[in-house]
PDB file of N, CA and C in Angstrom:
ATOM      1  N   UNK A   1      70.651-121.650-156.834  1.00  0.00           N
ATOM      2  CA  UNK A   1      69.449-121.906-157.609  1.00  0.00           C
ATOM      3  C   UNK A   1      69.617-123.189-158.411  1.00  0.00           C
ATOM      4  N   UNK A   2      68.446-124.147-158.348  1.00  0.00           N
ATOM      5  CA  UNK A   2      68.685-125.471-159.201  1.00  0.00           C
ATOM      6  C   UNK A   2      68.103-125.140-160.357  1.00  0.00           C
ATOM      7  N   UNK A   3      69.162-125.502-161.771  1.00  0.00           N
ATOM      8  CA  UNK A   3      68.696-125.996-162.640  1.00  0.00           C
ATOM      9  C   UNK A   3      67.642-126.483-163.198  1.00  0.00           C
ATOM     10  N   UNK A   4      67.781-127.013-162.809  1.00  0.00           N
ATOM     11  CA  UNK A   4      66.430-128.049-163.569  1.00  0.00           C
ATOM     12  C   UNK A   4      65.566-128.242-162.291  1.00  0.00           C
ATOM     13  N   UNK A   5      64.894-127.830-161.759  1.00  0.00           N
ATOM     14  CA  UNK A   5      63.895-127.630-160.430  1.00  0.00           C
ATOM     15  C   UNK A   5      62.882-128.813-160.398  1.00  0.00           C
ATOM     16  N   UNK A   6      62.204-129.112-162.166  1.00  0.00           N
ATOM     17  CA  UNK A   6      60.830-130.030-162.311  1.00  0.00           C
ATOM     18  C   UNK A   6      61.433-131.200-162.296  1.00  0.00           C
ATOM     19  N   UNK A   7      60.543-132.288-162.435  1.00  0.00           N
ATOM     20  CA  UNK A   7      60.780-133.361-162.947  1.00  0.00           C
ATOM     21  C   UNK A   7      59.761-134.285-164.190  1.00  0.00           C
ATOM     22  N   UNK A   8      60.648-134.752-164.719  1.00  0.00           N
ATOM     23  CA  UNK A   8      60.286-135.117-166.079  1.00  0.00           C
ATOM     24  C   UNK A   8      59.690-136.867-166.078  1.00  0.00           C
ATOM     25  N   UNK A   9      58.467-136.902-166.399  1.00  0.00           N
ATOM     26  CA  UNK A   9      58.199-138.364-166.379  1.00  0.00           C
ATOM     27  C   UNK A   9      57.400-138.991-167.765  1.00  0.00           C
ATOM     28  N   UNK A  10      57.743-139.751-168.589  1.00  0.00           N
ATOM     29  CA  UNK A  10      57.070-140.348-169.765  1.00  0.00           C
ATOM     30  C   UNK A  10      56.010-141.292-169.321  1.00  0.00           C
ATOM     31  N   UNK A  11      55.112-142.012-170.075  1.00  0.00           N
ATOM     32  CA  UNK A  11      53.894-142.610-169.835  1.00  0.00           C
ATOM     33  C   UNK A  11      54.313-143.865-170.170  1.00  0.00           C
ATOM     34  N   UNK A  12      53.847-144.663-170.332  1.00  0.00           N
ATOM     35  CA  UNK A  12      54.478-146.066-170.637  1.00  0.00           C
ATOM     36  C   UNK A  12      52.772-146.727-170.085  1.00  0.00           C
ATOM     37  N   UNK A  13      52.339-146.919-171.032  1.00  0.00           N
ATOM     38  CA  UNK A  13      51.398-147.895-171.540  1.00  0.00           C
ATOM     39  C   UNK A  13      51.077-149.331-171.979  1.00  0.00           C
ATOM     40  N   UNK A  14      51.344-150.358-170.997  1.00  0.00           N
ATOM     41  CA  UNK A  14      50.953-151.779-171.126  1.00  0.00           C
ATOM     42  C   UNK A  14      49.921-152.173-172.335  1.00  0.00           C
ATOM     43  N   UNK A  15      49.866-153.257-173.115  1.00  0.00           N
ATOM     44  CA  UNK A  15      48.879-153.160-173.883  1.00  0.00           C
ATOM     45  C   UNK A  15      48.279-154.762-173.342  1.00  0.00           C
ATOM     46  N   UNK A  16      47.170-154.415-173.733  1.00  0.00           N
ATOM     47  CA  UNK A  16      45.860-155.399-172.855  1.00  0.00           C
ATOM     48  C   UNK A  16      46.202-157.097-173.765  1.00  0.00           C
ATOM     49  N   UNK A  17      45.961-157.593-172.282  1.00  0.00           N
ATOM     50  CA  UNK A  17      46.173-159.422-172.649  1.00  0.00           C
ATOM     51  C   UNK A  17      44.956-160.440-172.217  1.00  0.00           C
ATOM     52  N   UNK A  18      45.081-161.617-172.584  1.00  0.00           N
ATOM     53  CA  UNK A  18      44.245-162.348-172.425  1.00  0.00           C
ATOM     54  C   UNK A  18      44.768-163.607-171.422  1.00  0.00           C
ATOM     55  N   UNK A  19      44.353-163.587-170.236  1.00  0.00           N
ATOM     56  CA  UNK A  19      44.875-164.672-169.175  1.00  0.00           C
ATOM     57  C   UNK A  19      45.156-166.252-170.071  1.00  0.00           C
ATOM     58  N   UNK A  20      44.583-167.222-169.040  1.00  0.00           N
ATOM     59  CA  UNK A  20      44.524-168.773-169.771  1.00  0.00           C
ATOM     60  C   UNK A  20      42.595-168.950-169.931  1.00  0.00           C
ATOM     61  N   UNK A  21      42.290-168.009-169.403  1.00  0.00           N
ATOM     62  CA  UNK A  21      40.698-168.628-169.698  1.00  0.00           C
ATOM     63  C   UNK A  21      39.765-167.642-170.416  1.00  0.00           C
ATOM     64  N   UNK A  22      40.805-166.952-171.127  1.00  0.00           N
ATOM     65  CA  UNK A  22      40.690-165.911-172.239  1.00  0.00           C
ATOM     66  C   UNK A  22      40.016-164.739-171.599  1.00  0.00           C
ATOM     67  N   UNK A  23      39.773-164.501-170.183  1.00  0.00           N
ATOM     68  CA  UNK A  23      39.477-162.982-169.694  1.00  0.00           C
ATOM     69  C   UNK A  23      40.263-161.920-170.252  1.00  0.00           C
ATOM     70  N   UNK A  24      40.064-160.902-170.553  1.00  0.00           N
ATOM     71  CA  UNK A  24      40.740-159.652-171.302  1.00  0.00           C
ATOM     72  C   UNK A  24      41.233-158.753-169.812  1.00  0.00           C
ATOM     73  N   UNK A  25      42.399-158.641-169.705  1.00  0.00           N
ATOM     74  CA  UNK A  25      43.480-158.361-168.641  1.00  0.00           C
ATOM     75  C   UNK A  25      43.717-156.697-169.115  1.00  0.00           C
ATOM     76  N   UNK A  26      43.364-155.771-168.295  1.00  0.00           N
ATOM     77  CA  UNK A  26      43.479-154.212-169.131  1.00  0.00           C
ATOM     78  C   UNK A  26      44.935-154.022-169.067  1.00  0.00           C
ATOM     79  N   UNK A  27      45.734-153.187-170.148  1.00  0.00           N
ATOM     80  CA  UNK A  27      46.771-152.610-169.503  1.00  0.00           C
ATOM     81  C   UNK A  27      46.979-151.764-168.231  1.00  0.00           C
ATOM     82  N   UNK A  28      48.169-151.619-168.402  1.00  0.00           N
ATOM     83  CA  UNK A  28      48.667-150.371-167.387  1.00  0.00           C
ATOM     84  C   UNK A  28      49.185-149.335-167.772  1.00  0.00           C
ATOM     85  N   UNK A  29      49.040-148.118-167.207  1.00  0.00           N
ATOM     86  CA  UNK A  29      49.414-146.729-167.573  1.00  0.00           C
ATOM     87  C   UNK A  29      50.267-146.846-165.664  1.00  0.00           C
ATOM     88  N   UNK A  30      51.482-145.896-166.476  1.00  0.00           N
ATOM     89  CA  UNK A  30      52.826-146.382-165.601  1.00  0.00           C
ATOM     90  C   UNK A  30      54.129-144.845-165.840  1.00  0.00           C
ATOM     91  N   UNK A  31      53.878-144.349-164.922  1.00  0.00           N
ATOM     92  CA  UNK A  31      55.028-142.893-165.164  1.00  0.00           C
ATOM     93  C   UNK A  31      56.213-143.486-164.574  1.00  0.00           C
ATOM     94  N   UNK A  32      56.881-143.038-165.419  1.00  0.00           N
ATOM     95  CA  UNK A  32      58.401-143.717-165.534  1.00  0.00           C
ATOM     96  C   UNK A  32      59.674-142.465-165.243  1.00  0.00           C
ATOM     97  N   UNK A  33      60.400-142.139-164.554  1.00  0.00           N
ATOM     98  CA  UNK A  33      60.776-140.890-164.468  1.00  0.00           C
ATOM     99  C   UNK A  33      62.231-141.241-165.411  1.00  0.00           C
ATOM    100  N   UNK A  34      61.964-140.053-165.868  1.00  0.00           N
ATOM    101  CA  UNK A  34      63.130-139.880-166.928  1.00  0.00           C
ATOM    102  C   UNK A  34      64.414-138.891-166.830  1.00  0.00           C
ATOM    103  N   UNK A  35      64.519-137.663-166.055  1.00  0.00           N
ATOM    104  CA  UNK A  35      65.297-136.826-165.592  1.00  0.00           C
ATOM    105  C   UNK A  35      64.503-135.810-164.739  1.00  0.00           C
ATOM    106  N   UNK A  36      65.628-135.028-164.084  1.00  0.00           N
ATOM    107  CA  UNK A  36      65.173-133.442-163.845  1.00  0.00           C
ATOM    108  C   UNK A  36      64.868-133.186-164.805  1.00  0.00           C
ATOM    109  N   UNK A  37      64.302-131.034-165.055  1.00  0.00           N
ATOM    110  CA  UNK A  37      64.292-130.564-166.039  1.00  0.00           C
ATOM    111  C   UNK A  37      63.940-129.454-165.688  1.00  0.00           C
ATOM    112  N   UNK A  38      63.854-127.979-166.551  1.00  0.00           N
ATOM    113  CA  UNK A  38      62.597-127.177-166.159  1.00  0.00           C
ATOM    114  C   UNK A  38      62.070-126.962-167.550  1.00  0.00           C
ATOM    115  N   UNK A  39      60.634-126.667-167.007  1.00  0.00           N
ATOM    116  CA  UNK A  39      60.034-126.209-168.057  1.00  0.00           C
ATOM    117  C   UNK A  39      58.980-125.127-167.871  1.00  0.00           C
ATOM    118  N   UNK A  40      59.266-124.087-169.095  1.00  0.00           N
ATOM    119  CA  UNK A  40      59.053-122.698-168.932  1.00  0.00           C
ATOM    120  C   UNK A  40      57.772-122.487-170.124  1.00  0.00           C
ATOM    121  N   UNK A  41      56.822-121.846-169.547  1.00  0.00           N
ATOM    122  CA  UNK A  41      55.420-121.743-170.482  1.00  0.00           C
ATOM    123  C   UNK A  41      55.434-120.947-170.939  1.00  0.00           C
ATOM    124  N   UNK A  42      54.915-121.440-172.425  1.00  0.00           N
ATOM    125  CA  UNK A  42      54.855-120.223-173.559  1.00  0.00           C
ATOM    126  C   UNK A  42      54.229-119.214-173.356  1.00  0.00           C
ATOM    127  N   UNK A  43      54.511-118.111-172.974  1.00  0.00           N
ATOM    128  CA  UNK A  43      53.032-117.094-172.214  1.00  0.00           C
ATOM    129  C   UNK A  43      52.959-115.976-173.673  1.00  0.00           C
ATOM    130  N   UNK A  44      53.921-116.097-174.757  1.00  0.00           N
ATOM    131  CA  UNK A  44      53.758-115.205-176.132  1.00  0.00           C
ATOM    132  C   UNK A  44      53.484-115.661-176.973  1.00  0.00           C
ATOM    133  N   UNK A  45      52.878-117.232-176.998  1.00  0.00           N
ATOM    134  CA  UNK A  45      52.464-117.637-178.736  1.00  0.00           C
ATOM    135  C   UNK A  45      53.539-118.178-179.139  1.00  0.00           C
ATOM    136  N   UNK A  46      54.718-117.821-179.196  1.00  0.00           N
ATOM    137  CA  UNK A  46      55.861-118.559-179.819  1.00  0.00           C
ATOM    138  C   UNK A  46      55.057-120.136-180.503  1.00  0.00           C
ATOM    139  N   UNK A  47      55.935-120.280-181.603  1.00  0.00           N
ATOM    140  CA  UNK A  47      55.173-121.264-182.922  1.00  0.00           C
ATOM    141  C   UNK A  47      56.533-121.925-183.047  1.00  0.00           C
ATOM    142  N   UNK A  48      55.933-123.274-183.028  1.00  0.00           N
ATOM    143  CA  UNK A  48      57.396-124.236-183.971  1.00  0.00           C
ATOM    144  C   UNK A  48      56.927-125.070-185.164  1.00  0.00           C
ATOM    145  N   UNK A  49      57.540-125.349-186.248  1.00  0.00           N
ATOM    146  CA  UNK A  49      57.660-126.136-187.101  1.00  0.00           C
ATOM    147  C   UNK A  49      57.663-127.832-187.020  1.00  0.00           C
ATOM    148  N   UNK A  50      56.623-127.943-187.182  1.00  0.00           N
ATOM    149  CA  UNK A  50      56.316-129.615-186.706  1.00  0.00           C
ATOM    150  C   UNK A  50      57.154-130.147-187.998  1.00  0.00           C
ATOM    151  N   UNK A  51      57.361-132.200-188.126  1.00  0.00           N
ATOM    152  CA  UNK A  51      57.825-132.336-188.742  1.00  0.00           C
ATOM    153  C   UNK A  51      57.147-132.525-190.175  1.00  0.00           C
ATOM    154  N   UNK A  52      55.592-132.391-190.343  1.00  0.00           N
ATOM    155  CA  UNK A  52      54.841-132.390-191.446  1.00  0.00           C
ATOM    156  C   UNK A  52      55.111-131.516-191.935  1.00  0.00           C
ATOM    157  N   UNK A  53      55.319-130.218-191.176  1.00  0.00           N
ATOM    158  CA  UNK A  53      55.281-128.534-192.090  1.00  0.00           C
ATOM    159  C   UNK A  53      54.771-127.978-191.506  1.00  0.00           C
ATOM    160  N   UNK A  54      54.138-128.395-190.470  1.00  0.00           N
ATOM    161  CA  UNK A  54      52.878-127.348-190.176  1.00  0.00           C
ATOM    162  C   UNK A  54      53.384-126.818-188.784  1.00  0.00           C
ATOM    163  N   UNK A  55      52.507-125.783-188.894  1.00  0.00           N
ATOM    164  CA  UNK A  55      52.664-124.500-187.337  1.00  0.00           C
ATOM    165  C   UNK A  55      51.651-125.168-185.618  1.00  0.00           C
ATOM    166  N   UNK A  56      53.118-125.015-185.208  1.00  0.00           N
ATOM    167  CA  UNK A  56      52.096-125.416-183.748  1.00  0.00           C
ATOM    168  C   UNK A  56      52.524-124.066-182.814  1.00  0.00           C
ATOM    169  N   UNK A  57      51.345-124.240-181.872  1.00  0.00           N
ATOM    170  CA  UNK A  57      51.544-122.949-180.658  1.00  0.00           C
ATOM    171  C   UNK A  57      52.122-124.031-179.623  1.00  0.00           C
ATOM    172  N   UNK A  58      53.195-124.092-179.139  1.00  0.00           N
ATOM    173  CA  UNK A  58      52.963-124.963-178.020  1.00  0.00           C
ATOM    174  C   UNK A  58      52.819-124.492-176.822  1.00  0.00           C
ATOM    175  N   UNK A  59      52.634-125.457-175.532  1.00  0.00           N
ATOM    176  CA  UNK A  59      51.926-124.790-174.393  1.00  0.00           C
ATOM    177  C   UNK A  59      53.445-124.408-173.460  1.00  0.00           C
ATOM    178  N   UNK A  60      54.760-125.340-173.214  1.00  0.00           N
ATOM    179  CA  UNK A  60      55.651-125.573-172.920  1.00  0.00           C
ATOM    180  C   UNK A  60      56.832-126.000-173.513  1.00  0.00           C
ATOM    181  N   UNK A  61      57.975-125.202-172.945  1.00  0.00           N
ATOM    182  CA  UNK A  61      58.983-125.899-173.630  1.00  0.00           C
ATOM    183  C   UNK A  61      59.912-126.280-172.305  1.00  0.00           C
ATOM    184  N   UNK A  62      60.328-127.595-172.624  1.00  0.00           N
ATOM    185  CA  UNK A  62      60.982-128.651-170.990  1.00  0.00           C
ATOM    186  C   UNK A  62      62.899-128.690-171.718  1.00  0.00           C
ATOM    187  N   UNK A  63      63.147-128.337-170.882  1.00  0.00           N
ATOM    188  CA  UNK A  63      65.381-128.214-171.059  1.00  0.00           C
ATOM    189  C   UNK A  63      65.310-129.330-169.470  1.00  0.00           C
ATOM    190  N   UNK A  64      66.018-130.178-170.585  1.00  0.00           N
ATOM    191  CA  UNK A  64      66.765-131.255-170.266  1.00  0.00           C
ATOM    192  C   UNK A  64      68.074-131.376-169.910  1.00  0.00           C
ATOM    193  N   UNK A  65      68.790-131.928-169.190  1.00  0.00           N
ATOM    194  CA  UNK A  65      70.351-131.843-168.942  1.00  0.00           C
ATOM    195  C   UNK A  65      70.820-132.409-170.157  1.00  0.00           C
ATOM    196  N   UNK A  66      71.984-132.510-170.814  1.00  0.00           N
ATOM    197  CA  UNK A  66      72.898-133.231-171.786  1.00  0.00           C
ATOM    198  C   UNK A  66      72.950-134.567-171.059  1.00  0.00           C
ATOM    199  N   UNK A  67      72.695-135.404-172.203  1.00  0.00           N
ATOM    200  CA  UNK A  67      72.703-137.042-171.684  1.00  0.00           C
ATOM    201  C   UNK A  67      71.926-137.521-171.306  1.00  0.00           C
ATOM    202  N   UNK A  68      70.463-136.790-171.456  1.00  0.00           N
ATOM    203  CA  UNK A  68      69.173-137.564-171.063  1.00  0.00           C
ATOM    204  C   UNK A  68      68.684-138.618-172.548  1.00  0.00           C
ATOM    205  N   UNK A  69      68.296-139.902-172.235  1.00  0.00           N
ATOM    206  CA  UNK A  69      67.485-140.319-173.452  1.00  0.00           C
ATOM    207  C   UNK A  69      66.738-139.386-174.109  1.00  0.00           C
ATOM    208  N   UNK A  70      66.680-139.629-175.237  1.00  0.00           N
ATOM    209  CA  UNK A  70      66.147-139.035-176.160  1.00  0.00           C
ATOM    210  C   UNK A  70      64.570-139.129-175.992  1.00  0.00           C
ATOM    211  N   UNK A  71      63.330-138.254-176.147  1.00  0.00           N
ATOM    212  CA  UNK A  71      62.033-138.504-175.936  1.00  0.00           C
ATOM    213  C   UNK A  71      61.669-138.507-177.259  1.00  0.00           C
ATOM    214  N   UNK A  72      60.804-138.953-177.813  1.00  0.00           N
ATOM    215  CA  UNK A  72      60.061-139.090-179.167  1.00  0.00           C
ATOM    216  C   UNK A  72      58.983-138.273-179.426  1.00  0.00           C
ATOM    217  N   UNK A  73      58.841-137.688-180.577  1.00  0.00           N
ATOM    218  CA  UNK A  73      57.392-136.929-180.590  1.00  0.00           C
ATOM    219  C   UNK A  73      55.651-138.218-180.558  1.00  0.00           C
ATOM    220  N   UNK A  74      55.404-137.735-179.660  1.00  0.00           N
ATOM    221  CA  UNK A  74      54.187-138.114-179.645  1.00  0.00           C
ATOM    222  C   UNK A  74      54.397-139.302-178.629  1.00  0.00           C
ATOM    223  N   UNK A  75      55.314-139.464-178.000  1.00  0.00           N
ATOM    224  CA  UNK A  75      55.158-139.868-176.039  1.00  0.00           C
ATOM    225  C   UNK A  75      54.328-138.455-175.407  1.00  0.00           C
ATOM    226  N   UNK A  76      53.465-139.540-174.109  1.00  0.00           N
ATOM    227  CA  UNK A  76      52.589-138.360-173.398  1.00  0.00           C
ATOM    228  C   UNK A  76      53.528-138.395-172.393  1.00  0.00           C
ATOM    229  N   UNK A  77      53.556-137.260-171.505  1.00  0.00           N
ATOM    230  CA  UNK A  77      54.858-136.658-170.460  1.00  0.00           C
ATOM    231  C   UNK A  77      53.907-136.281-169.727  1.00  0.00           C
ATOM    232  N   UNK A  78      54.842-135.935-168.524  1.00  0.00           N
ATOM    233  CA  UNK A  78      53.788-135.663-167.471  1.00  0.00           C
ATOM    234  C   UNK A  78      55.333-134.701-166.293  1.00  0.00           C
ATOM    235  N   UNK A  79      55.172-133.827-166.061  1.00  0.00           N
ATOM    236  CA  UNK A  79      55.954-132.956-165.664  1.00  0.00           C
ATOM    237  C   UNK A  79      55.726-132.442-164.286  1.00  0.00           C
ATOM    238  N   UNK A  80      56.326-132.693-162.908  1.00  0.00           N
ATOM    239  CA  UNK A  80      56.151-132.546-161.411  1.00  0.00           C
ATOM    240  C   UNK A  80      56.929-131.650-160.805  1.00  0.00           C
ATOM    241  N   UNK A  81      56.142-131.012-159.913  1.00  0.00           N
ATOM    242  CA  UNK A  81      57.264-130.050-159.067  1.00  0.00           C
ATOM    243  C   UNK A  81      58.179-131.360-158.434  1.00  0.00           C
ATOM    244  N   UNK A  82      59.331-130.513-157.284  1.00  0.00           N
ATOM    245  CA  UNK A  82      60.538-131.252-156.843  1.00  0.00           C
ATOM    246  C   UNK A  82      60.000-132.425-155.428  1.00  0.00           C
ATOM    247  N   UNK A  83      58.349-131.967-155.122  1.00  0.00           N
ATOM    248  CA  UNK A  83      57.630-132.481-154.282  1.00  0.00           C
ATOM    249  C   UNK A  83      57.483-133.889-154.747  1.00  0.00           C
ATOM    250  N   UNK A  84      57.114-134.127-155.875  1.00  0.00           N
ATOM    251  CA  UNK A  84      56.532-135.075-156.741  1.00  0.00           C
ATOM    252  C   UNK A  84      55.213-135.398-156.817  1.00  0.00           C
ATOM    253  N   UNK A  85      54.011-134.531-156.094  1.00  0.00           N
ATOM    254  CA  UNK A  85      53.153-134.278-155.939  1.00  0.00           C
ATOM    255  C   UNK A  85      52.211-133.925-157.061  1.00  0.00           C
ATOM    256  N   UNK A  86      52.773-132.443-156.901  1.00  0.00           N
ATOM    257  CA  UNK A  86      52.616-131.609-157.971  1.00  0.00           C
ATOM    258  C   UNK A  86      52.741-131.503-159.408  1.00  0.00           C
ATOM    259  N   UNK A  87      50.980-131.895-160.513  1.00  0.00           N
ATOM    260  CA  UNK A  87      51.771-131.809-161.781  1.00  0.00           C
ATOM    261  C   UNK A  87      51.588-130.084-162.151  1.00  0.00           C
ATOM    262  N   UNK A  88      52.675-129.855-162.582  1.00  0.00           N
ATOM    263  CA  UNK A  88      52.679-129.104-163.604  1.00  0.00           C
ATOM    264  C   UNK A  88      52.306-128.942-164.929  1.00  0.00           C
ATOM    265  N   UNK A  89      52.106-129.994-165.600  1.00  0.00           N
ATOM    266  CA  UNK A  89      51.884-129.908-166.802  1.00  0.00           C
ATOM    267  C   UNK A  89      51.605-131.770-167.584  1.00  0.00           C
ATOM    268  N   UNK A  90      50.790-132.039-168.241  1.00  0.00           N
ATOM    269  CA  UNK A  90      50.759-133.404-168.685  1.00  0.00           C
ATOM    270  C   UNK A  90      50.506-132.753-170.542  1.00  0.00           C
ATOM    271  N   UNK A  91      50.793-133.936-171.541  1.00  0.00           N
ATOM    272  CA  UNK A  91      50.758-133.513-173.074  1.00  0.00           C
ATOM    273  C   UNK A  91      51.102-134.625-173.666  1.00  0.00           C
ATOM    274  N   UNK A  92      51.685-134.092-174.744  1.00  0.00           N
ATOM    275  CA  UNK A  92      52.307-134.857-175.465  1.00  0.00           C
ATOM    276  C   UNK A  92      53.744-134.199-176.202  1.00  0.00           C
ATOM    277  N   UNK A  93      54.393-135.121-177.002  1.00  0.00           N
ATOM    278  CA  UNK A  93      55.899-134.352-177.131  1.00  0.00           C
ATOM    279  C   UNK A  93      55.545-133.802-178.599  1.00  0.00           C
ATOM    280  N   UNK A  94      55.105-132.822-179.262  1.00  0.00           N
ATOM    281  CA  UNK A  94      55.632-132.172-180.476  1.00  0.00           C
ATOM    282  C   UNK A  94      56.240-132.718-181.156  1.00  0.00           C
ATOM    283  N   UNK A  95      57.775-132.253-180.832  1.00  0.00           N
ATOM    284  CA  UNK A  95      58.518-132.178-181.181  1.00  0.00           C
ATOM    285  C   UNK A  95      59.929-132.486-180.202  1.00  0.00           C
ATOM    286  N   UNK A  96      61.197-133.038-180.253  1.00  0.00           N
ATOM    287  CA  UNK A  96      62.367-132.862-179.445  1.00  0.00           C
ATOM    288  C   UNK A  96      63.139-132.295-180.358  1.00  0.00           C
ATOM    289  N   UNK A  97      64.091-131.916-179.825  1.00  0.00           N
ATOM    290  CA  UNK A  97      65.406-130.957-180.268  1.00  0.00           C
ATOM    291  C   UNK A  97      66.462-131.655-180.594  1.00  0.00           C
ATOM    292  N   UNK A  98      66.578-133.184-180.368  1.00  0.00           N
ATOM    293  CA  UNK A  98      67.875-133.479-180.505  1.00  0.00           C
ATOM    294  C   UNK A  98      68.390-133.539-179.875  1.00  0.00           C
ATOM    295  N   UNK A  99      69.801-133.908-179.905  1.00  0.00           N
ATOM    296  CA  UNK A  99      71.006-133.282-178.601  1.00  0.00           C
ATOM    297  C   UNK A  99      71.406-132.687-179.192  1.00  0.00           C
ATOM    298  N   UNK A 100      71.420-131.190-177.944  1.00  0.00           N
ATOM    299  CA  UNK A 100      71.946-129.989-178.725  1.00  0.00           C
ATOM    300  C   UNK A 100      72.936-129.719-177.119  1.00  0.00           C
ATOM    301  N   UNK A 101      73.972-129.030-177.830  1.00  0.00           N
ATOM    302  CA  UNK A 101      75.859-128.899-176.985  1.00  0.00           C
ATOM    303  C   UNK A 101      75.239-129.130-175.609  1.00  0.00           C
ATOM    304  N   UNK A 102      74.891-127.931-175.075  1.00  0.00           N
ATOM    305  CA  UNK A 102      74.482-127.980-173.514  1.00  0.00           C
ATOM    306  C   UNK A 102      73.214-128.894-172.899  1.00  0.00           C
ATOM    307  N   UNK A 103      72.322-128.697-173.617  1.00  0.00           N
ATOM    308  CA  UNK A 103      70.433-129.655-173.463  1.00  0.00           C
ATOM    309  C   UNK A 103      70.262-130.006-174.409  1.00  0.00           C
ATOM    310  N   UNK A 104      69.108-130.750-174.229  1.00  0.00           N
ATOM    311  CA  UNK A 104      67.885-131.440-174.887  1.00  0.00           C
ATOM    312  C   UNK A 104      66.788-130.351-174.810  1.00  0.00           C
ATOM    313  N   UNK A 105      65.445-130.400-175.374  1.00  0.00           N
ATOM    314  CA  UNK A 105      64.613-129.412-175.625  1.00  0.00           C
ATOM    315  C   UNK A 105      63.422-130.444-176.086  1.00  0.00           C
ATOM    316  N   UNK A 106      62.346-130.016-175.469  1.00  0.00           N
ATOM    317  CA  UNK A 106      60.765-130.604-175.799  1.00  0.00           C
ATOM    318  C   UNK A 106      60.046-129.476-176.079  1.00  0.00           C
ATOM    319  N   UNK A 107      59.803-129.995-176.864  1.00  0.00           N
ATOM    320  CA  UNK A 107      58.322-128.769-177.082  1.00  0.00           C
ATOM    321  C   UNK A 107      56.664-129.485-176.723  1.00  0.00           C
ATOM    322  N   UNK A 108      56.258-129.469-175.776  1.00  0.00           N
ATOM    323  CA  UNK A 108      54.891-129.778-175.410  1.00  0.00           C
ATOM    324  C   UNK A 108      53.442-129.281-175.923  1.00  0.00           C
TER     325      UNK A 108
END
């Protein structure tokens, strides 16, 4: 059985330019893959502690291998079966966990 089955991809957002004859050039929106992972849906409500104070329900929580970059709260993610086809899940990050001994941890 694999580990980490999904795959994990961040958004990465170009921000808009102006050529030489001052046309407005749009960005780009650009999935960037960042590791395996799995991620398992909250199906009981489970609540985490944002860093304001306040209570969130989140929809997912994504386990990361040890040694993945760190994700930031409030990157949008975008989460694929092993097909790469398939999303599973798109958001934003909550919250991360840190590096903790064995994983990393998102809360979506």
């Amino acid at each position: 059985m694999d580990r980490y089955p999904h795959k994990l991809y961040k958004v990465v957002v170009t921000d808009e330019t102006e050529n030489d004859y001052g046309q407005t050039i749009p960005g780009n929106k650009e999935f960037v893959f960042v590791s395996n992972c799995y991620e398992q849906v909250n199906g009981s409500g489970n609540e985490i502690r944002l860093s304001n104070g306040s209570m969130y329900v989140f929809s997912s929580q994504i386990f990361l291998p040890q040694g993945v970059e760190q994700i930031l709260s409030g990157t949008q993610i975008e989460v694929r079966e092993k097909d790469d086809k398939t999303v599973r899940l798109q958001g934003e990050v909550k919250r991360p966990s840190g590096k903790d001994v064995k994983h990393s941890r998102l809360w979506v």
